[in-house]
C-alpha atoms as a PDB file:
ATOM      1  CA  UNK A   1      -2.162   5.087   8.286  1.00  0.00           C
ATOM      2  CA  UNK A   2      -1.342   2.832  10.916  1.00  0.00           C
ATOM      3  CA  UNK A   3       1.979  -0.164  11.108  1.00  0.00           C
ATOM      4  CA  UNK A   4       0.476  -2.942   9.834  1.00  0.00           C
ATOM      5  CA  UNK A   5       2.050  -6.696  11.381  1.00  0.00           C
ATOM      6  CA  UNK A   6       4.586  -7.902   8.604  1.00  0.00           C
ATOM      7  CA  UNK A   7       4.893  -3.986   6.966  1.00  0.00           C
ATOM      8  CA  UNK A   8       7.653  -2.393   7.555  1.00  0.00           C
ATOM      9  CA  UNK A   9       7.829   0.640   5.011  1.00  0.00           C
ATOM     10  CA  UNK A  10       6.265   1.924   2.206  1.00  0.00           C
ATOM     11  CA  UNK A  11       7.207   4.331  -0.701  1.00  0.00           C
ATOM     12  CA  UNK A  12       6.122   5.990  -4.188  1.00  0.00           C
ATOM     13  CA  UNK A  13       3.330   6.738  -2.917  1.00  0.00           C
ATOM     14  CA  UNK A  14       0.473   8.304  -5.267  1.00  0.00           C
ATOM     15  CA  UNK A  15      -3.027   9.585  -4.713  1.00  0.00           C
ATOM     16  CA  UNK A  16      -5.226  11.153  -7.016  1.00  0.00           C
ATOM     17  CA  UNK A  17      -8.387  11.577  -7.830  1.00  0.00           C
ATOM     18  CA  UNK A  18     -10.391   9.644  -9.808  1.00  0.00           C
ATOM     19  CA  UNK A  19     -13.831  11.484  -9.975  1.00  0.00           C
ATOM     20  CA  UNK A  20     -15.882  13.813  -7.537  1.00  0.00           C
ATOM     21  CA  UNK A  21     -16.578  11.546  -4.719  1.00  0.00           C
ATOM     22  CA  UNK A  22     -13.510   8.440  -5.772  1.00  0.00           C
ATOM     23  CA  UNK A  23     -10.091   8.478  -4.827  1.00  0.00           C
ATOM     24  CA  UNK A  24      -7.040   6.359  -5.661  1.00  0.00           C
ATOM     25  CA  UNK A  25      -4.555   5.110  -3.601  1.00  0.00           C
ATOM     26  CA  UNK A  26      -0.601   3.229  -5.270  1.00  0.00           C
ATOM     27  CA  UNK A  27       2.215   1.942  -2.859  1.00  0.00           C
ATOM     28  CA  UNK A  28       4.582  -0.153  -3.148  1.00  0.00           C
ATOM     29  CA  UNK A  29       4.523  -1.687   0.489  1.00  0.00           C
ATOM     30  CA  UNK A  30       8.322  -3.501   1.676  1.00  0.00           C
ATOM     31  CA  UNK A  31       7.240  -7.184   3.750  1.00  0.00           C
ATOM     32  CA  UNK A  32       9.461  -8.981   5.773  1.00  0.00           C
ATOM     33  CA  UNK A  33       8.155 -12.280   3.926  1.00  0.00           C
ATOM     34  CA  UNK A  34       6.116 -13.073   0.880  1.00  0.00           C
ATOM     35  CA  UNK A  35       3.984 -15.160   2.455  1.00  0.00           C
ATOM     36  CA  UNK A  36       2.529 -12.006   4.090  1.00  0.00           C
ATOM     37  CA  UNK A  37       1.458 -10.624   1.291  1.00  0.00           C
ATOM     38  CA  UNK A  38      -2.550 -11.613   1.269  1.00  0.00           C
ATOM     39  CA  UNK A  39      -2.530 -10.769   5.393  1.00  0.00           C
ATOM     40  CA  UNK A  40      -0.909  -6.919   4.732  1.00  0.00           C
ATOM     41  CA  UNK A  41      -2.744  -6.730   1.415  1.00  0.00           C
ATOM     42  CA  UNK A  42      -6.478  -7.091   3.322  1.00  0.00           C
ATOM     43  CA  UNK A  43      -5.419  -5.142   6.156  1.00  0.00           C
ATOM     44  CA  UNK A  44      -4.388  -2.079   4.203  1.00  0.00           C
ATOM     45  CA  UNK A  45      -7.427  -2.199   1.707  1.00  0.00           C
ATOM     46  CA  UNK A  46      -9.648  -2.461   5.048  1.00  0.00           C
ATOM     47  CA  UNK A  47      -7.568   0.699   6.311  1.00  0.00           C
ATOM     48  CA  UNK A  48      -7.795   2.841   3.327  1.00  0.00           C
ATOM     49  CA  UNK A  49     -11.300   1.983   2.369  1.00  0.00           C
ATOM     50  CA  UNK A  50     -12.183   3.080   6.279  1.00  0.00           C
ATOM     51  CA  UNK A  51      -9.866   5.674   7.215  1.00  0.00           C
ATOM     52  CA  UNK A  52      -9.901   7.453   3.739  1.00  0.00           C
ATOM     53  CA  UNK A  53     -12.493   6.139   1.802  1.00  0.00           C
ATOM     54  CA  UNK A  54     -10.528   4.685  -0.676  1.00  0.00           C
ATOM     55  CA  UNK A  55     -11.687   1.873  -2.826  1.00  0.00           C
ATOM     56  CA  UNK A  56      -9.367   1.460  -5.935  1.00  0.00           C
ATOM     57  CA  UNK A  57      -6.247   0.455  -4.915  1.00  0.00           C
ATOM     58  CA  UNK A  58      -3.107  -0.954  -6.739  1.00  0.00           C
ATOM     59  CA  UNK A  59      -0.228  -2.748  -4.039  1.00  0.00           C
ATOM     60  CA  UNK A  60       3.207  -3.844  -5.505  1.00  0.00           C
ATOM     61  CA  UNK A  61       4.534  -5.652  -2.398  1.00  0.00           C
ATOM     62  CA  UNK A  62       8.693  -6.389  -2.130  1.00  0.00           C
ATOM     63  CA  UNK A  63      10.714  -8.286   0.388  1.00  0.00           C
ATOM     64  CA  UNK A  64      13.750  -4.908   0.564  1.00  0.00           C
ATOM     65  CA  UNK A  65      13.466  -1.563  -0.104  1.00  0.00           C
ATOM     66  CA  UNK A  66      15.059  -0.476  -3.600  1.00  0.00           C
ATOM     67  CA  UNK A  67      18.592   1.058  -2.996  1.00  0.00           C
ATOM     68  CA  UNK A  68      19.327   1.913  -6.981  1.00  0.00           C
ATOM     69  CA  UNK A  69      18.422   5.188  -7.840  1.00  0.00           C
ATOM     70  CA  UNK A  70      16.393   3.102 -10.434  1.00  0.00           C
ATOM     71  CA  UNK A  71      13.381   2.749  -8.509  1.00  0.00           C
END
């Protein structure tokens, strides 16, 4: 998947399988600024539905990446 503008990183990242011919995609995508969210939220849903034919998708966006062993 390509660097989208305003998307730095991305991590726990899960794909499965939702039926024969549907796949799922979760991320939780890191954005320099909130107010990015709705611009790097269409441009990956445009990527994954076209690159990998992925239509069910489920974004958590945050501003840093987690450092706590927490996350």
């Amino acid at each position: 998947m390509g660097h989208a503008e305003g998307m730095p990183n991305i991590h726990h990242v899960y794909i499965w399988r939702l039926n024969e011919h549907k796949n799922a995609f979760e991320a939780y995508v890191i954005i320099n600024d909130f107010c990015d969210t709705e611009t790097v939220k269409i441009a990956l849903k445009v990527e994954l539905e076209q690159g990998f034919n992925i239509t069910h998708s489920t974004l958590e966006f945050e501003i840093k990446h987690c450092k706590k062993s927490c996350c």
